[in-house]
Protein backbone atom coordinates (compact mmCIF):
# COMPACT_ATOMS: atom_id res chain seq x y z
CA UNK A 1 -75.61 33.27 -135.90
CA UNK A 2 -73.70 32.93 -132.31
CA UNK A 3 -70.20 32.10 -132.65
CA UNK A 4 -68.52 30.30 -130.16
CA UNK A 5 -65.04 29.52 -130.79
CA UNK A 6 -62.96 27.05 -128.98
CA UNK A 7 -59.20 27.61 -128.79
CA UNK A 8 -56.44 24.77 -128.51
CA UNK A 9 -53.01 24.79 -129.03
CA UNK A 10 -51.80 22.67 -132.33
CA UNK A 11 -49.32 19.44 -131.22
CA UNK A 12 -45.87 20.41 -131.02
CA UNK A 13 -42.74 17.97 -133.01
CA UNK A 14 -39.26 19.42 -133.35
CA UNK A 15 -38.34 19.75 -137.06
CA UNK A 16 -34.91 17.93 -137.56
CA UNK A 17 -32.84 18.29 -140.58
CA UNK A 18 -30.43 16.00 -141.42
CA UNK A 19 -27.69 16.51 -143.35
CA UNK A 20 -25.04 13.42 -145.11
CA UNK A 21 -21.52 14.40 -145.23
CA UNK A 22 -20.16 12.29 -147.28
CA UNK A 23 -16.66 10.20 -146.21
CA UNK A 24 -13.82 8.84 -147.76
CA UNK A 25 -11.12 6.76 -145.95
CA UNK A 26 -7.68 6.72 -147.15
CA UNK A 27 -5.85 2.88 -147.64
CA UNK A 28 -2.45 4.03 -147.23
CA UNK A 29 -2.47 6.68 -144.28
CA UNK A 30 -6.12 6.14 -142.95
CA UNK A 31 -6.73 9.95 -143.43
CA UNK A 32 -10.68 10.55 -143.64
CA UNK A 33 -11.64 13.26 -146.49
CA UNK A 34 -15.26 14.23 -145.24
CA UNK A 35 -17.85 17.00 -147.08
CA UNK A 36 -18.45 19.93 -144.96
CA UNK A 37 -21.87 21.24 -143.83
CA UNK A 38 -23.70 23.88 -146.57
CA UNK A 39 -22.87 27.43 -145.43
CA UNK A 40 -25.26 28.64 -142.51
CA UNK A 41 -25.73 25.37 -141.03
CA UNK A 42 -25.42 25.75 -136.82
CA UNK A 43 -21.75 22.83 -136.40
CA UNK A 44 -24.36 22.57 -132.58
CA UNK A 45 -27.49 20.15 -132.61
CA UNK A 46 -29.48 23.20 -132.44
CA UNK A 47 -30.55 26.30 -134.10
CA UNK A 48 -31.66 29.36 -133.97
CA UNK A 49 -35.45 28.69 -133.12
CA UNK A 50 -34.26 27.00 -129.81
CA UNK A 51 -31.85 29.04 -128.50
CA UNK A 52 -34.99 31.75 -129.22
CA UNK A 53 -37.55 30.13 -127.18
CA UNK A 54 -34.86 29.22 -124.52
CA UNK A 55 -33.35 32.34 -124.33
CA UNK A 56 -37.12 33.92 -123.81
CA UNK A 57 -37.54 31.70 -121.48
CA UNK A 58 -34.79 32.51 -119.25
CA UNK A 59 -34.83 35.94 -119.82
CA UNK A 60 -38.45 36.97 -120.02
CA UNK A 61 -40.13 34.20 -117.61
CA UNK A 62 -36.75 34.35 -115.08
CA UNK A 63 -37.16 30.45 -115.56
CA UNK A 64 -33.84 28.21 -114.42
CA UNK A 65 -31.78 25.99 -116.99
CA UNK A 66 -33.48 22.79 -115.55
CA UNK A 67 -36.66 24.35 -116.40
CA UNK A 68 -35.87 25.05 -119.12
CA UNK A 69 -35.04 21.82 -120.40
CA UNK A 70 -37.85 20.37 -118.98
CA UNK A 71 -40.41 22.79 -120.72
CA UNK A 72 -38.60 22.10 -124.14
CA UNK A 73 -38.90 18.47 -123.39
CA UNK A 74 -42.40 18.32 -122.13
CA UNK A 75 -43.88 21.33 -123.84
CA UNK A 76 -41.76 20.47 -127.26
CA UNK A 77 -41.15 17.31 -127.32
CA UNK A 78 -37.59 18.70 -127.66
CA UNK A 79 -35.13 16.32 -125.97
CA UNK A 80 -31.64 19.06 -124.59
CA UNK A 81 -29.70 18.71 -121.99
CA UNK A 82 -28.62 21.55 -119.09
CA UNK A 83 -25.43 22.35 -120.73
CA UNK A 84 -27.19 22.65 -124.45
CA UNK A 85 -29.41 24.52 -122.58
CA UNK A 86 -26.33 27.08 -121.90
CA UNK A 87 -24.77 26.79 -125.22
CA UNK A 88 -28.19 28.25 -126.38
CA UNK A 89 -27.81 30.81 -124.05
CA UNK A 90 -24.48 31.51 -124.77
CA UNK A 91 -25.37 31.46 -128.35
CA UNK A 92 -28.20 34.10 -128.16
CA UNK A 93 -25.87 36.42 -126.04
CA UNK A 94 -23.33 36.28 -128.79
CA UNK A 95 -26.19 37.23 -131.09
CA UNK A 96 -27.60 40.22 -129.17
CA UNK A 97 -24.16 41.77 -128.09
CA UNK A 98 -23.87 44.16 -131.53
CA UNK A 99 -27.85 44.95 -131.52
CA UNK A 100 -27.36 45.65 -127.70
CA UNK A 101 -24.61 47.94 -128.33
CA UNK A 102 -26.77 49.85 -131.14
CA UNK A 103 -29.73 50.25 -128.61
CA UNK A 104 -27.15 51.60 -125.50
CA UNK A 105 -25.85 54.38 -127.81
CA UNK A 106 -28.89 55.45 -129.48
CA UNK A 107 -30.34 56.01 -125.97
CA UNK A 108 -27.89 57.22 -124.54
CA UNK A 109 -27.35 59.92 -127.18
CA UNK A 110 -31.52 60.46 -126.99
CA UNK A 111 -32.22 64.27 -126.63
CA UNK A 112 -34.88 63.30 -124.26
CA UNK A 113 -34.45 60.10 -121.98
CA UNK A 114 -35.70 59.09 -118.91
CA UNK A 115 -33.73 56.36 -116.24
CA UNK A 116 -34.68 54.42 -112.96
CA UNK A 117 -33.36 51.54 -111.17
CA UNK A 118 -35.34 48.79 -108.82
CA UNK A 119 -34.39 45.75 -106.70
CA UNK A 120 -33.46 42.66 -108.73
CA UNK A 121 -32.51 39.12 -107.65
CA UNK A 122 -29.58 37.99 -109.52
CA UNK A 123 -28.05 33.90 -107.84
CA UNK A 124 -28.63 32.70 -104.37
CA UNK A 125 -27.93 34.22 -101.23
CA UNK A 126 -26.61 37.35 -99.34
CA UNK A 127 -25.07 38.00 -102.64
CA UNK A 128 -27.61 37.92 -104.95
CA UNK A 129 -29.07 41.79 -104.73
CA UNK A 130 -28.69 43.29 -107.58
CA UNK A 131 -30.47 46.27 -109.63
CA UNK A 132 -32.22 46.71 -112.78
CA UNK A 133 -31.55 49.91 -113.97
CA UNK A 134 -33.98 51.26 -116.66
CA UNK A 135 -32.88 53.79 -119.73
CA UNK A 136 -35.92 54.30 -121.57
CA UNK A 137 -36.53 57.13 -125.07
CA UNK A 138 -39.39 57.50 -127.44
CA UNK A 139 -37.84 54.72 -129.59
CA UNK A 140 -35.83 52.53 -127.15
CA UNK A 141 -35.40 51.06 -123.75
CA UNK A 142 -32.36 49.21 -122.16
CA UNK A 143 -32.52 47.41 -118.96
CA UNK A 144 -28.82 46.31 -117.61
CA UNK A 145 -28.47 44.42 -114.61
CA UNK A 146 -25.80 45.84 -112.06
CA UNK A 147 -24.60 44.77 -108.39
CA UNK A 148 -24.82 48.50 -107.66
CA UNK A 149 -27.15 51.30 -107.00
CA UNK A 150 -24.67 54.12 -106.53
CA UNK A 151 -23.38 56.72 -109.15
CA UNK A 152 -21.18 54.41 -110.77
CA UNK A 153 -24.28 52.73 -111.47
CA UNK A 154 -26.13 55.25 -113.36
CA UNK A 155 -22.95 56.39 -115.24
CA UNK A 156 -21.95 52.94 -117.11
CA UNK A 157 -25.83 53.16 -117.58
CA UNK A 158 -25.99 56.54 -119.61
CA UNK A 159 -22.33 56.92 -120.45
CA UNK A 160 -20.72 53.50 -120.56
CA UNK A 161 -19.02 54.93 -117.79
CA UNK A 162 -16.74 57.74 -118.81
CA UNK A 163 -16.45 60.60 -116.43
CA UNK A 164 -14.07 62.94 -119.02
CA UNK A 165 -16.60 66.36 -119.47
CA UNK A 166 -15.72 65.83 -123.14
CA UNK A 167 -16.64 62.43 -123.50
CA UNK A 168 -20.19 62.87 -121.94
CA UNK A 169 -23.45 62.92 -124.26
CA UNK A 170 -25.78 65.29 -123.21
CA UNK A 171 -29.85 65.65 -123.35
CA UNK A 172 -32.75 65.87 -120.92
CA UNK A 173 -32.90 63.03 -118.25
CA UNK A 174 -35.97 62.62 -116.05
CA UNK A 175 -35.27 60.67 -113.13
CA UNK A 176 -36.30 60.83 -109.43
CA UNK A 177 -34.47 62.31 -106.60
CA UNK A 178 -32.10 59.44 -105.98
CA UNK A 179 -28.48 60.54 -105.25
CA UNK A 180 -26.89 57.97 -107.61
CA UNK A 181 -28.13 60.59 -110.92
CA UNK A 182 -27.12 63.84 -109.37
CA UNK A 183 -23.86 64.11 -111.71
CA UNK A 184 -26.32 65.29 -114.74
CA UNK A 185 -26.50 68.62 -114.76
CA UNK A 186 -28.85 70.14 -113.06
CA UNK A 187 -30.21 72.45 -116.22
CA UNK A 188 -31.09 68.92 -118.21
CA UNK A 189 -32.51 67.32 -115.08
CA UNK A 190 -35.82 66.78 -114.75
CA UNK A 191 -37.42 65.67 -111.64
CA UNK A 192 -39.82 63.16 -111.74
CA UNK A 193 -43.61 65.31 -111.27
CA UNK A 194 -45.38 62.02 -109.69
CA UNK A 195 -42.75 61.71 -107.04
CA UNK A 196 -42.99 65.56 -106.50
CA UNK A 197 -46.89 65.33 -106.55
CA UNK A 198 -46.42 62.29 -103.86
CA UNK A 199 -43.34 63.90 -101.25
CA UNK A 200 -46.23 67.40 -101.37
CA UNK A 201 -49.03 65.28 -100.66
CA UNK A 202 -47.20 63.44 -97.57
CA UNK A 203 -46.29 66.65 -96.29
């Protein structure tokens, strides 16, 4: 037989749990005794699922809060505000910061590792140039945003930026010929081959 399949995307509802805390009102001195929330349960009006899918789309799709909201309202049928839209940001950050952490070190400690760095917009303005920098292993990459493209740059990005001989971690780093990476030394750095392949070709 031919198959031809059609696709659509199933109708989207938010899934709200409610929870009763239960409240009792003192006579005398008016003091109200209330039930707290079961362990686990987010004190915000959202959890983890949203602060997921916003936090993806901020960080992934470069989409602004406002749009944000509006795709969770539209898209969702998810009714947030701009500064939920924050908290869920703010949220995810918080959740990220020790996994974050675990990724830096274990690249940075790679035996083999390669970095680069390209032009990033980060605000509005003269001031929003940035750079995303680029440390990337067999098992792991980290991208880190910085207002720099100089040396200090590339040492925060493969040495949290310490500078003491002692305190640096050592392996092969592949990188082109920018100045910002010439601190490695030169007997672990490799030069990029397609860059090499490229300057011979011009010349």
């Amino acid at each position: 037989p031919r198959r031809h399949q059609v696709f659509e995307l199933p109708k989207i509802e938010p899934i709200v749990t409610e929870f009763v805390q239960h409240s009792l009102g003192c006579r005398c001195c008016g003091h109200v005794t209330r039930a707290p929330l079961p362990p686990g349960v987010p004190t915000r009006s959202f959890g983890p699922s949203v602060d997921a899918v916003a936090s993806y789309y901020m960080g992934v799709h470069g989409m602004g809060k406002r749009g944000v909201a509006e795709a969770l309202h539209d898209v969702h049928g998810l009714p947030i505000s701009l500064g939920a839209v924050v908290g869920c940001q703010q949220e995810t950050s918080e959740a990220l910061a020790a996994p974050h952490a675990e990724i830096v070190a274990h690249a940075q400690a790679a035996p083999i590792k390669n970095a680069d760095e390209t032009s990033w917009v980060e605000g509005k303005g003269r001031k929003a140039k940035a750079w995303l920098w680029t440390l990337v292993t067999a098992s792991a990459i980290v991208f880190v945003i910085q207002k720099t493209r100089a040396s200090k740059g590339a040492i925060k990005l493969l040495l949290n930026g310490k500078t003491k001989i002692g305190e640096l971690v050592f392996g092969v780093l592949g990188t082109d010929r920018h100045g910002a990476y010439n601190f490695w030394p030169l007997e672990l750095h490799q030069f990029c081959w397609s860059h090499l392949s490229r300057d011979f070709t011009a010349i």
